[in-house]
N, C-alpha and C. Protein backbone atom coordinates (compact mmCIF):
# COMPACT_ATOMS: atom_id res chain seq x y z
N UNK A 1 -4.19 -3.90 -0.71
CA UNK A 1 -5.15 -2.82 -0.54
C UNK A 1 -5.71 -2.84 0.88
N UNK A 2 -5.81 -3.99 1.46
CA UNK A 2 -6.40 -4.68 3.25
C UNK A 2 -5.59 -3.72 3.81
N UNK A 3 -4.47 -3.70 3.51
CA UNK A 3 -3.06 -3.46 3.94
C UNK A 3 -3.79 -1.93 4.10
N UNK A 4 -3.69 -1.00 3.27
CA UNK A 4 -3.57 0.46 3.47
C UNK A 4 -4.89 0.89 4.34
N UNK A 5 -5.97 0.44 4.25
CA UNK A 5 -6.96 0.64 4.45
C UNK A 5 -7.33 0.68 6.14
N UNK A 6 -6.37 -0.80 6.32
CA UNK A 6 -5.82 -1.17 8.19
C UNK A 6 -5.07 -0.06 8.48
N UNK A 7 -4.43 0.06 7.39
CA UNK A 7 -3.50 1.60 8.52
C UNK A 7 -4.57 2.87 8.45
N UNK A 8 -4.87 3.09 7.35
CA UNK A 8 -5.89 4.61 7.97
C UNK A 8 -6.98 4.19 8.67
N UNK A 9 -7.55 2.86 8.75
CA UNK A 9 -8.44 3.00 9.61
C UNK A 9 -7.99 3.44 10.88
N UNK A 10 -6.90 2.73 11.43
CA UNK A 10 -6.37 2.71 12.35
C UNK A 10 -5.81 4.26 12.74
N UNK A 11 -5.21 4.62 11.79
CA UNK A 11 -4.75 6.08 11.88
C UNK A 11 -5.97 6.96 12.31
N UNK A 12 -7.01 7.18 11.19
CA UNK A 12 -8.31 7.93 12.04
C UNK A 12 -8.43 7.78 13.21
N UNK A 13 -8.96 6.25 14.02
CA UNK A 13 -9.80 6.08 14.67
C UNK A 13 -8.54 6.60 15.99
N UNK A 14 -7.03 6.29 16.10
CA UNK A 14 -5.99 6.90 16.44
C UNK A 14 -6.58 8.62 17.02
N UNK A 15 -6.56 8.96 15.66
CA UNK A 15 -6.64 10.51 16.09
C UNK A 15 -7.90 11.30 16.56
N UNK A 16 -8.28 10.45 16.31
CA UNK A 16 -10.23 10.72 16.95
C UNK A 16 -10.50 10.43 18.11
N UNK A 17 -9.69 9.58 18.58
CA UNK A 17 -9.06 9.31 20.21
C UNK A 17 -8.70 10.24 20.97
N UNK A 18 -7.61 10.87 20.28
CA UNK A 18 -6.83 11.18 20.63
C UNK A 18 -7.57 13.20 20.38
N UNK A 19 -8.11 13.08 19.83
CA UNK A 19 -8.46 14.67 19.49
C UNK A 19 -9.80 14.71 20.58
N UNK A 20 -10.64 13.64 20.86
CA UNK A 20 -11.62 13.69 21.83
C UNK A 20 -11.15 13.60 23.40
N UNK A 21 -10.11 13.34 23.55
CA UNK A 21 -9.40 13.34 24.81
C UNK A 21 -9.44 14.96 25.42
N UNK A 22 -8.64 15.77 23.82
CA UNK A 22 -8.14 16.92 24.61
C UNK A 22 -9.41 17.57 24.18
N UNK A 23 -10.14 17.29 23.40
CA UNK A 23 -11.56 18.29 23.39
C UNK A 23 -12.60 18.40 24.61
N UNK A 24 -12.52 17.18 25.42
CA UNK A 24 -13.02 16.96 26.66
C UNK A 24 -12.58 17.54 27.62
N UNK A 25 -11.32 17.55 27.65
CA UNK A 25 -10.14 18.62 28.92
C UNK A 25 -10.62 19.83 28.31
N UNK A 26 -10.00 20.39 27.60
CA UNK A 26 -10.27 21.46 26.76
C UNK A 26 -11.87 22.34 27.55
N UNK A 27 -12.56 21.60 27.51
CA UNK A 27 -14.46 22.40 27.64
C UNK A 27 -13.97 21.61 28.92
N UNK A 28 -13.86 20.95 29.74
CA UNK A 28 -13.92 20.95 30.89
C UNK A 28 -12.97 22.07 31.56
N UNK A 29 -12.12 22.53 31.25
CA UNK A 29 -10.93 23.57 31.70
C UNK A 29 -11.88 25.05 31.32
N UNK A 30 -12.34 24.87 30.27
CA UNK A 30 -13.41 26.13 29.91
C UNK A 30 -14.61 26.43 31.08
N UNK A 31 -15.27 25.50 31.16
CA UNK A 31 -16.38 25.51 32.05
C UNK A 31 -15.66 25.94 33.12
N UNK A 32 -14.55 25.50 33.89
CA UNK A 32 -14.28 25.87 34.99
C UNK A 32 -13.45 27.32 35.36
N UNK A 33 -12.90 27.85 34.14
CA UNK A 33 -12.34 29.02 33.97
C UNK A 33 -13.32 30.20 34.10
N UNK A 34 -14.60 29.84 33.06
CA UNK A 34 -15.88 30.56 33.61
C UNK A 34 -16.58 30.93 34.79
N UNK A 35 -16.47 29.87 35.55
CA UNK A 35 -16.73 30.00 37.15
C UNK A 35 -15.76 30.79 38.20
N UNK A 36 -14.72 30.53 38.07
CA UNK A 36 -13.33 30.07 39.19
C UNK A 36 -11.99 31.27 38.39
N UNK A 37 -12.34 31.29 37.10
CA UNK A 37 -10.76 31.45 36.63
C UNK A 37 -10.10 31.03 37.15
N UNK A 38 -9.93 30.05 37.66
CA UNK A 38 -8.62 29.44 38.07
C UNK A 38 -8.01 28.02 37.14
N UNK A 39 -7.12 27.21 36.54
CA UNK A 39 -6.74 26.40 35.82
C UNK A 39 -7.53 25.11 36.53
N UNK A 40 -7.93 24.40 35.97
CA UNK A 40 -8.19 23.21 37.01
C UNK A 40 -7.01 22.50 37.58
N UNK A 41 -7.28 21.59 38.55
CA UNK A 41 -6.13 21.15 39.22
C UNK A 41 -6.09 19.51 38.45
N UNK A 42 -4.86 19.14 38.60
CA UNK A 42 -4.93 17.93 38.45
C UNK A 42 -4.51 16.80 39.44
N UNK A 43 -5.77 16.36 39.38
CA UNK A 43 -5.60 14.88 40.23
C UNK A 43 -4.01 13.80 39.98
N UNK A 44 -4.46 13.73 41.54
CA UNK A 44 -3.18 13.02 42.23
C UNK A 44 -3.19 12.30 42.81
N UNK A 45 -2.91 10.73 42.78
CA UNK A 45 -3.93 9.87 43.95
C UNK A 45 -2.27 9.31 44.52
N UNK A 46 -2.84 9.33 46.02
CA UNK A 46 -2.08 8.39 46.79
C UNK A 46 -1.70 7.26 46.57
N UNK A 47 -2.70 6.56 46.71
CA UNK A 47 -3.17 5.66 46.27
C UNK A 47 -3.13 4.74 44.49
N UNK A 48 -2.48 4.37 44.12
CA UNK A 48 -2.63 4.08 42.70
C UNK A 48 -3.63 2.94 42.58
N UNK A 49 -3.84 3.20 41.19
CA UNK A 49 -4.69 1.95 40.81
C UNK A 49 -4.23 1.04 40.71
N UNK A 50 -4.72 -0.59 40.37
CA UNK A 50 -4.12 -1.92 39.24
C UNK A 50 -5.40 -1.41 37.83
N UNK A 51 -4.57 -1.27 36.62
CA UNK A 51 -4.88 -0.93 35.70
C UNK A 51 -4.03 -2.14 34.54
N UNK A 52 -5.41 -2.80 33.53
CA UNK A 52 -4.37 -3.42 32.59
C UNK A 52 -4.06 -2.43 31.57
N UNK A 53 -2.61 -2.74 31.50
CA UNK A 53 -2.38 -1.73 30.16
C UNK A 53 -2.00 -2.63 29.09
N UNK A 54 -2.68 -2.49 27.50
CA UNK A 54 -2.25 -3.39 26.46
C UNK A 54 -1.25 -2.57 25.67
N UNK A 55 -0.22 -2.86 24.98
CA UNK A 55 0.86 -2.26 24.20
C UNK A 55 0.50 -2.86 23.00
N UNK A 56 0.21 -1.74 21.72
CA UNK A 56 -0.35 -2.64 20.32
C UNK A 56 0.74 -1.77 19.78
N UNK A 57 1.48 -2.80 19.00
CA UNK A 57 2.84 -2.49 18.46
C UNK A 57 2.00 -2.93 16.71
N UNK A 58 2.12 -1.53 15.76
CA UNK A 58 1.44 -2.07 14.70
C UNK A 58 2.44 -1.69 13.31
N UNK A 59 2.65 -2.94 12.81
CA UNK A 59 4.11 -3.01 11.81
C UNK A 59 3.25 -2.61 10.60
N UNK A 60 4.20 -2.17 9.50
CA UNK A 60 3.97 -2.13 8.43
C UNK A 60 3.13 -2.56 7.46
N UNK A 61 3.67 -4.06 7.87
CA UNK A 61 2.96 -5.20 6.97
C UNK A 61 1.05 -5.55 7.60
N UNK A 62 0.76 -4.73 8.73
CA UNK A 62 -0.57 -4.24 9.09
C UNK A 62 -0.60 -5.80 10.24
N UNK A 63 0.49 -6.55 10.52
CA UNK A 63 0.31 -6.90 11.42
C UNK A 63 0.59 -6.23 13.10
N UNK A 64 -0.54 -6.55 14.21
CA UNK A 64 -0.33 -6.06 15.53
C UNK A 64 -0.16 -6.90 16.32
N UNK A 65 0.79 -6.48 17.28
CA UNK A 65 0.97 -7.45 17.97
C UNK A 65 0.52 -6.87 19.76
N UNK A 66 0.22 -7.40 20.41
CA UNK A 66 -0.13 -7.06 21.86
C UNK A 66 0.65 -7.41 23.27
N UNK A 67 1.18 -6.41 23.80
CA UNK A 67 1.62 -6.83 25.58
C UNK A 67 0.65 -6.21 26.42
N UNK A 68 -0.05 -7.36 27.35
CA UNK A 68 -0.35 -7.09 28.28
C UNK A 68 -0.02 -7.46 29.55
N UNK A 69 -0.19 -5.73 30.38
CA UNK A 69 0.76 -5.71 31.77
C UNK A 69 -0.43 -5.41 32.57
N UNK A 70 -0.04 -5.43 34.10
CA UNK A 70 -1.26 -5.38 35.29
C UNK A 70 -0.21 -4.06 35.64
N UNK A 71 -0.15 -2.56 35.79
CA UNK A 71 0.25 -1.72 36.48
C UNK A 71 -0.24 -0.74 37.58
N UNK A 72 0.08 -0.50 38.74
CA UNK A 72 -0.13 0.43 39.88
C UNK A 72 -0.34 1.75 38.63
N UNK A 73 -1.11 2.57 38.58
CA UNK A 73 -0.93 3.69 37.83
C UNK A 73 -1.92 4.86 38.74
N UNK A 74 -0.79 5.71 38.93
CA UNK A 74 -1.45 6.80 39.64
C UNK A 74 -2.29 8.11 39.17
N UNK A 75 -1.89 8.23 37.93
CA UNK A 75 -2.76 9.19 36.70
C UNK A 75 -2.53 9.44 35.31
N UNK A 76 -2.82 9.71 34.48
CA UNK A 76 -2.41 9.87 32.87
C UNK A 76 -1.30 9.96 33.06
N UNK A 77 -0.71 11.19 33.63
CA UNK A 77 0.10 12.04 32.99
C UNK A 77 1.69 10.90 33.67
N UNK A 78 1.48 10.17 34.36
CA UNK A 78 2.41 9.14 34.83
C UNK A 78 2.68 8.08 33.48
N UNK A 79 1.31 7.68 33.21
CA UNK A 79 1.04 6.56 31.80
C UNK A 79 1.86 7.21 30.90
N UNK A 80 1.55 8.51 30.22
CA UNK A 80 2.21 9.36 29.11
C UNK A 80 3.25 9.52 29.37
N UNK A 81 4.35 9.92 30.46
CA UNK A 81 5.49 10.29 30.73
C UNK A 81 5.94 8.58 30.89
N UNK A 82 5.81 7.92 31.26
CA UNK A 82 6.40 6.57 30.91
C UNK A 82 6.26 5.93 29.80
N UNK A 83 5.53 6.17 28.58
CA UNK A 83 5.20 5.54 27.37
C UNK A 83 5.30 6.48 26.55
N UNK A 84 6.34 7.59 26.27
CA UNK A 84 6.57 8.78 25.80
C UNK A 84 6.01 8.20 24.73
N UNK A 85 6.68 7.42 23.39
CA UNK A 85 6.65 7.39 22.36
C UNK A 85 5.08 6.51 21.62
N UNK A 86 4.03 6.45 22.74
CA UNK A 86 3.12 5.49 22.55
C UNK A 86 1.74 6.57 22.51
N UNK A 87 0.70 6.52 21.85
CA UNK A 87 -0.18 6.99 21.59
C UNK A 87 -1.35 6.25 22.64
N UNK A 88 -2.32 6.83 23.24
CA UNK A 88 -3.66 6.49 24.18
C UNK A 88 -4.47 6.28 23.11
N UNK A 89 -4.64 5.09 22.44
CA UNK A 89 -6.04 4.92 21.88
C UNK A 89 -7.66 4.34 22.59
N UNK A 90 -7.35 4.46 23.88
CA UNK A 90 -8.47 4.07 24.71
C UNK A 90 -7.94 3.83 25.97
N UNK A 91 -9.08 4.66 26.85
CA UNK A 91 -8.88 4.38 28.05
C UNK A 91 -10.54 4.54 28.74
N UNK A 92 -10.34 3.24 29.78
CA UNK A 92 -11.44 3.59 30.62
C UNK A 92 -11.10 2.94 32.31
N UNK A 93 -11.83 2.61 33.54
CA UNK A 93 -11.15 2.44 35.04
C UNK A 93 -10.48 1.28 34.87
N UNK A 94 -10.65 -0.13 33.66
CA UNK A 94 -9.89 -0.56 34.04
C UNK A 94 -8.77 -0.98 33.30
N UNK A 95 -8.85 -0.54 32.23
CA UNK A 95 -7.73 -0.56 30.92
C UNK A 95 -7.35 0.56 30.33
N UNK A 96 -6.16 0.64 30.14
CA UNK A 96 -5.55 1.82 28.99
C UNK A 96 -4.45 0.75 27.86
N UNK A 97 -4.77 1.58 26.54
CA UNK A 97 -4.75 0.63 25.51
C UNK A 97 -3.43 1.83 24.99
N UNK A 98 -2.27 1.54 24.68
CA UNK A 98 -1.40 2.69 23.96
C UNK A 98 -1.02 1.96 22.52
N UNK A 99 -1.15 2.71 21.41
CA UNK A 99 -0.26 1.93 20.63
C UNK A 99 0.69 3.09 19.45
N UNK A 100 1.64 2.10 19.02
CA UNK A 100 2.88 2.23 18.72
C UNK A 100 2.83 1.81 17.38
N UNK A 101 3.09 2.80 16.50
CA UNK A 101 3.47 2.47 14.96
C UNK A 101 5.20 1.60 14.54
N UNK A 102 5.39 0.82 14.42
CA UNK A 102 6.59 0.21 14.17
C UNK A 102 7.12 0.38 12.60
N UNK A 103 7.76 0.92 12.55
CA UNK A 103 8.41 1.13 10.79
C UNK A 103 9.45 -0.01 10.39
N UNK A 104 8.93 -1.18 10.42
CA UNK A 104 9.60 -2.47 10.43
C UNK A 104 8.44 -3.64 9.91
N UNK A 105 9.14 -4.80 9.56
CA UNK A 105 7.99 -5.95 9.41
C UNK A 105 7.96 -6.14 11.01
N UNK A 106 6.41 -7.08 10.96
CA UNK A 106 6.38 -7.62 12.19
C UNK A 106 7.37 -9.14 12.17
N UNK A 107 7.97 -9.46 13.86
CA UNK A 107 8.31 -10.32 13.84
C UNK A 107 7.86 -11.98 13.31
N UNK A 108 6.60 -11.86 12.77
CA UNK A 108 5.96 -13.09 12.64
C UNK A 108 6.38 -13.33 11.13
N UNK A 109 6.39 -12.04 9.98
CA UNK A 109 6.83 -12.21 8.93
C UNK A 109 8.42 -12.61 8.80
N UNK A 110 9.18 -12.12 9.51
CA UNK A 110 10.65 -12.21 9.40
C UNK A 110 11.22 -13.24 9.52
N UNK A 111 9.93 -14.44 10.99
CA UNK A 111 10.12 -15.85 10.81
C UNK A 111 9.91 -16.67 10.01
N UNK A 112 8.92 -16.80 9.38
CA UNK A 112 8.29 -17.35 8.43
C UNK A 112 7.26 -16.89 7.39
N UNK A 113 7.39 -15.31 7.02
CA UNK A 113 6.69 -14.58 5.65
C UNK A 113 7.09 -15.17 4.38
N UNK A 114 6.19 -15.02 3.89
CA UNK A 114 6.75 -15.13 1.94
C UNK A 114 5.44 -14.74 0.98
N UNK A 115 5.78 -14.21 0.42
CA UNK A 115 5.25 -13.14 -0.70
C UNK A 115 4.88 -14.38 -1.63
N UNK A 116 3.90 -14.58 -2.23
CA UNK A 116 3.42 -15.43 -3.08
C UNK A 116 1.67 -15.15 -3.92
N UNK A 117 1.44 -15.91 -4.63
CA UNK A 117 0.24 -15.45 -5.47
C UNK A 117 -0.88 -16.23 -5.37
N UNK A 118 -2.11 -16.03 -4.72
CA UNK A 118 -3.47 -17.06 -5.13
C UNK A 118 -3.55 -17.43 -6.68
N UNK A 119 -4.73 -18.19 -6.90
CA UNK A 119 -5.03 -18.94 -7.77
C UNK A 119 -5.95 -17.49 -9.00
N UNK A 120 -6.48 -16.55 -8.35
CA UNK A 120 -6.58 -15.58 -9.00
C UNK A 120 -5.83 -14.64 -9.00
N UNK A 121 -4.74 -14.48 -8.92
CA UNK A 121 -3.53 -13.82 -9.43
C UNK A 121 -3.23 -12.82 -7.69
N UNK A 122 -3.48 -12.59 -7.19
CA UNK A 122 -3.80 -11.77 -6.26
C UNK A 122 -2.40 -11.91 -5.04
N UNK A 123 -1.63 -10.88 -4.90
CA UNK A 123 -0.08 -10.80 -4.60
C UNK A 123 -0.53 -10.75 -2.58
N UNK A 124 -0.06 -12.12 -2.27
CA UNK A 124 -0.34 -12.08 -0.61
C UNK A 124 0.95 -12.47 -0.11
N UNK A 125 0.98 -12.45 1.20
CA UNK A 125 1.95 -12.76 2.29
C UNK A 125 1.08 -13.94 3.39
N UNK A 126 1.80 -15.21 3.23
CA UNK A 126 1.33 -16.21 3.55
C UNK A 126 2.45 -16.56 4.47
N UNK A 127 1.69 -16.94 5.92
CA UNK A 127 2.51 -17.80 6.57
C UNK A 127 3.29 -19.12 5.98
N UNK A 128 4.37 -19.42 6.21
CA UNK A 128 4.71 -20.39 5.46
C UNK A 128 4.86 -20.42 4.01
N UNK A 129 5.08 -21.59 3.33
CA UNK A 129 5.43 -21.46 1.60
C UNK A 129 4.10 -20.80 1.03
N UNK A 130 3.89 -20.61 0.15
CA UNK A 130 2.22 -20.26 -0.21
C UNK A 130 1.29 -21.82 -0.62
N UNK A 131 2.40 -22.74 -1.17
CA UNK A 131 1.37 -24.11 -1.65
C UNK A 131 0.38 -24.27 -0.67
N UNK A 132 1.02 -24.44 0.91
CA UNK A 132 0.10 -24.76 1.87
C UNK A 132 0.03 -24.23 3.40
N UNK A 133 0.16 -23.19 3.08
CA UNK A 133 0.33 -21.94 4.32
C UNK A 133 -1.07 -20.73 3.99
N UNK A 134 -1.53 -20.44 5.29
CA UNK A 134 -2.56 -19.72 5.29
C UNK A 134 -2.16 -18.42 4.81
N UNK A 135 -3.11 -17.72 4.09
CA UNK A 135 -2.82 -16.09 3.37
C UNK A 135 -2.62 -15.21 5.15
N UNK A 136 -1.83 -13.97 5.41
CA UNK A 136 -1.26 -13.24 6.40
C UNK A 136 -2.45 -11.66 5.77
N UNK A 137 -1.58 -11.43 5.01
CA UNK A 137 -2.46 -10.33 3.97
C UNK A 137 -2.05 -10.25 2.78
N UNK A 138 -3.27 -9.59 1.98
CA UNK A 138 -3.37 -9.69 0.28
C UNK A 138 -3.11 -8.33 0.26
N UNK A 139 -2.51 -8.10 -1.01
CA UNK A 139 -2.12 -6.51 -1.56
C UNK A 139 -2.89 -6.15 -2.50
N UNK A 140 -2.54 -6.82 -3.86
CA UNK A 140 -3.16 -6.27 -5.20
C UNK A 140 -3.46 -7.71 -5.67
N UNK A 141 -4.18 -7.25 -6.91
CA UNK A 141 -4.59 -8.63 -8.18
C UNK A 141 -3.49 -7.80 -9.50
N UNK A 142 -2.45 -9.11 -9.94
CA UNK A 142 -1.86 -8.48 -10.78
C UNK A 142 -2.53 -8.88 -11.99
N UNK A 143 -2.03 -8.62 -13.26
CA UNK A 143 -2.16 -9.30 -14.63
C UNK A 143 -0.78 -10.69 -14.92
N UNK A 144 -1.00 -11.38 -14.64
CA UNK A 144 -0.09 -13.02 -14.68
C UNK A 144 0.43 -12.91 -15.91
N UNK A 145 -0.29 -12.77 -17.29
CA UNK A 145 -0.19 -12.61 -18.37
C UNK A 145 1.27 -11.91 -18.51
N UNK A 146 1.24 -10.91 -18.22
CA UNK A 146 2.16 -9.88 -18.38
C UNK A 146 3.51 -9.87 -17.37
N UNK A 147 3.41 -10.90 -16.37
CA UNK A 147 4.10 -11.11 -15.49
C UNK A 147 5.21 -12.06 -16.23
N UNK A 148 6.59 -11.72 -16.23
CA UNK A 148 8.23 -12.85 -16.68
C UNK A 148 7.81 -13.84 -16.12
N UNK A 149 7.85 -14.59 -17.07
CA UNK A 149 7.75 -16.25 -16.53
C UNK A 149 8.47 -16.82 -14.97
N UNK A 150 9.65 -16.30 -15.01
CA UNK A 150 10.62 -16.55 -13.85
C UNK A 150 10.00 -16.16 -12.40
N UNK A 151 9.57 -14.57 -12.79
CA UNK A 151 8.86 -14.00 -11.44
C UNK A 151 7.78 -14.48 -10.76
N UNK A 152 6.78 -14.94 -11.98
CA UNK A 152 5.58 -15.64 -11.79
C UNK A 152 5.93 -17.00 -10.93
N UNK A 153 7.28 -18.03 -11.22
CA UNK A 153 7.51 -19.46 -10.66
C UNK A 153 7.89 -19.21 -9.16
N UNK A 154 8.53 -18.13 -9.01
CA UNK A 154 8.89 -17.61 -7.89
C UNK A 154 8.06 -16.79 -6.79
N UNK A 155 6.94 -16.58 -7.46
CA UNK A 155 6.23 -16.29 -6.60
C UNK A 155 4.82 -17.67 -5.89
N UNK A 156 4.62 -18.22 -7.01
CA UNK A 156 3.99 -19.47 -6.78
C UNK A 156 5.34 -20.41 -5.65
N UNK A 157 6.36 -20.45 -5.75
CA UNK A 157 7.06 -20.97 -4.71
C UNK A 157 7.15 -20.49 -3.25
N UNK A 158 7.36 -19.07 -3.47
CA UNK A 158 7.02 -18.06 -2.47
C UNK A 158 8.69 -17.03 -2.65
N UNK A 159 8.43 -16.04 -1.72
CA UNK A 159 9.40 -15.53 -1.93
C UNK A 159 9.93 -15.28 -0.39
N UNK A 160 10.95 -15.06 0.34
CA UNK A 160 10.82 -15.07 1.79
C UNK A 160 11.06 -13.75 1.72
N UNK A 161 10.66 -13.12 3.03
CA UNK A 161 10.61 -11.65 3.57
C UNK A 161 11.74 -11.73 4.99
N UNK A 162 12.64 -10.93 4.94
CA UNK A 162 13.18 -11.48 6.08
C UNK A 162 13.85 -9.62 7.13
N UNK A 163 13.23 -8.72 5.70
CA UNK A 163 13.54 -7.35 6.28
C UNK A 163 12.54 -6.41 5.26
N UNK A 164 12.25 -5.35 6.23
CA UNK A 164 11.62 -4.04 5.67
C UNK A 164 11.66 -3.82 4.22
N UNK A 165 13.15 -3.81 3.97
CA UNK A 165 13.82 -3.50 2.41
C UNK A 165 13.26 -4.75 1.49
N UNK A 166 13.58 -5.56 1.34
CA UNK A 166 12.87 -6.74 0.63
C UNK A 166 11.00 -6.67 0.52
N UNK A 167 10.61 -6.14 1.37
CA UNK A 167 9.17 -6.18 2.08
C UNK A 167 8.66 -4.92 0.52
N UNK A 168 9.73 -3.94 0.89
CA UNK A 168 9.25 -2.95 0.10
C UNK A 168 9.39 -3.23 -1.55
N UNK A 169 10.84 -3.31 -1.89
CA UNK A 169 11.53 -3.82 -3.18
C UNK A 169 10.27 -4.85 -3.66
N UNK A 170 9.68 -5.78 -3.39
CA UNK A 170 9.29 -6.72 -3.86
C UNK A 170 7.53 -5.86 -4.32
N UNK A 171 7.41 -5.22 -3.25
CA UNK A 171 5.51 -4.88 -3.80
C UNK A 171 6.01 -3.70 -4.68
N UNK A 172 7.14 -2.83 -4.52
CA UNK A 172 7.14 -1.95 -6.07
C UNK A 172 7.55 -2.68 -6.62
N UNK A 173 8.39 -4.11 -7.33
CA UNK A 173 8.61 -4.74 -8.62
C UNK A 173 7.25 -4.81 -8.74
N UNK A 174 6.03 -5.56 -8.12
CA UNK A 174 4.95 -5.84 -8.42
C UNK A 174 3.97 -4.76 -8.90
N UNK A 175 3.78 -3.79 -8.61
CA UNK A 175 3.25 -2.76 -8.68
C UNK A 175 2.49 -2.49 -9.81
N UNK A 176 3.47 -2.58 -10.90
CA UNK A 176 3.65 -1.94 -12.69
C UNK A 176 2.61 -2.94 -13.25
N UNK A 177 2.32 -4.53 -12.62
CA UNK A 177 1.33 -5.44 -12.87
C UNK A 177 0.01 -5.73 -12.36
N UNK A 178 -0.30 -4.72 -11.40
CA UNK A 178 -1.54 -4.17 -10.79
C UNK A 178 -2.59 -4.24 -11.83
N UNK A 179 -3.42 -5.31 -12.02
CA UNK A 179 -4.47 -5.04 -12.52
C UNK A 179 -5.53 -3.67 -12.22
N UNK A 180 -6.02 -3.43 -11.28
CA UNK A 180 -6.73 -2.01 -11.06
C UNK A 180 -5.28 -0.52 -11.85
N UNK A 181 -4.21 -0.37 -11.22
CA UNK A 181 -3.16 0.44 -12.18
C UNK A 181 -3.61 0.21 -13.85
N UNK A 182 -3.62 -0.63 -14.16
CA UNK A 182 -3.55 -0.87 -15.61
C UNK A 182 -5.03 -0.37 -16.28
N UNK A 183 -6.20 -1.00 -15.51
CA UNK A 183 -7.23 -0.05 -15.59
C UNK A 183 -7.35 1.19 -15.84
N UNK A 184 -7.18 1.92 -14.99
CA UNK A 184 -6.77 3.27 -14.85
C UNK A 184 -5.98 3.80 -16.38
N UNK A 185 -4.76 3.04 -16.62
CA UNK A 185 -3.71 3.75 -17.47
C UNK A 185 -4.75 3.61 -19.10
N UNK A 186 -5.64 2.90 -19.11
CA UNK A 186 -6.33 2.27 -20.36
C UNK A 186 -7.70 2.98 -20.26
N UNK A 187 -8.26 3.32 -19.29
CA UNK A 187 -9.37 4.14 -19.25
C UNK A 187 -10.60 2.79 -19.59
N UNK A 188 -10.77 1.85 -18.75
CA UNK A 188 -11.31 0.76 -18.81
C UNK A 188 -12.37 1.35 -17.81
C-alpha cells in the first residue's frame, strides 16, 4: 500500500511542478503581451552556469535511485532538449532535479530482493532472506489462515525477485489473500 501511495505522491507533486512552471511562463508571457505585444524573448547566456543536476530514476518497486552531475548549463531549454525523456521536478540557481519513471525493478531488488512475510502476516520485500534482512517495502496484510501451506513456507524463506514479471506474478498470486480485499468482499 507504501508502495502506491509513493507513486502518486510522487506523481502529484511531479505534476504540480510541472503545471506551476508553465503557469508562471504562461502570466509572465501575458503580462508582457499586454504591454509590448511582442512574445517574450528567451534568455541566452554566453556564459553558462555550474549547476548540480540530480537524475531520480524511480522503479516500480517505489525504489529511487540518484545521479549526481556538476554541468555548464546555459538555459532550460538546453536541460530539456538534453534530458528529453526526464521530467523537471525542481529547479532553483543552483540545482535542477529531473526525474524519470523506470518500468522495471530497481537494480537493488534484482541483486538481492525477496518477497517474504512479517510476523503479522504483512507481504514485504526485504533486502536479503527475510529471517534476517531489513524490510525494502511492505504491500498488504494477508489472511495466513487461508494461505497453502507450501506458499506460506516459501514465503517465510523468501522468495527472490530477479525481474519485473516475477515482481508482478507474485503480488497478484497474493492479492486474493489481502486481508483489507476480504473485508470489503464480507462487508466487515
Amino acid at each position: 500500500m507504501r508502495f502506491f501511495v509513493r507513486i502518486v505522491f510522487i506523481g502529484i507533486f511531479a505534476l504540480g511542478a510541472f503545471y506551476i512552471s508553465f503557469l508562471q511562463d504562461d502570466s509572465e508571457h501575458v503580462k508582457d503581451s499586454k504591454t509590448t505585444r511582442e512574445p517574450k524573448s528567451i534568455e541566452v547566456s554566453s556564459t553558462p552556469s555550474k549547476k548540480t543536476v540530480i537524475l531520480e530514476r524511480v522503479y516500480v518497486d517505489g525504489e529511487v535511485s540518484e545521479e549526481i552531475l556538476y554541468e555548464n548549463v546555459h538555459n532550460i531549454h538546453s536541460v530539456k532538449n538534453k534530458y528529453r525523456d526526464w521530467q523537471i521536478v525542481q529547479m532553483d540557481e543552483e540545482q535542477i532535479v529531473l526525474q524519470k519513471k523506470i518500468n522495471d525493478i530497481s537494480p537493488l531488488l534484482k541483486a538481492n530482493g525477496y518477497f517474504g512475510i512479517t510476523d503479522d502476516g504483512t507481504i514485504s520485500i526485504f533486502n536479503g532472506k527475510p529471517i534476517n534482512a531489513d524490510i525494502i517495502q511492505s504491500f498488504f496484510q494477508i489472511d495466513i489462515k487461508k494461505l497453502e501451506g507450501k506458499k506460506h513456507e516459501e514465503l517465510k524463506k523468501g522468495i527472490p525477485i530477479k525481474s519485473k514479471e516475477e515482481f508482478d506474478k507474485v503480488l497478484e498470486t497474493l492479492k486474493p489473500y489481502s486481508i483489507q480485499k476480504q473485508q470489503k468482499l464480507t462487508g466487515s
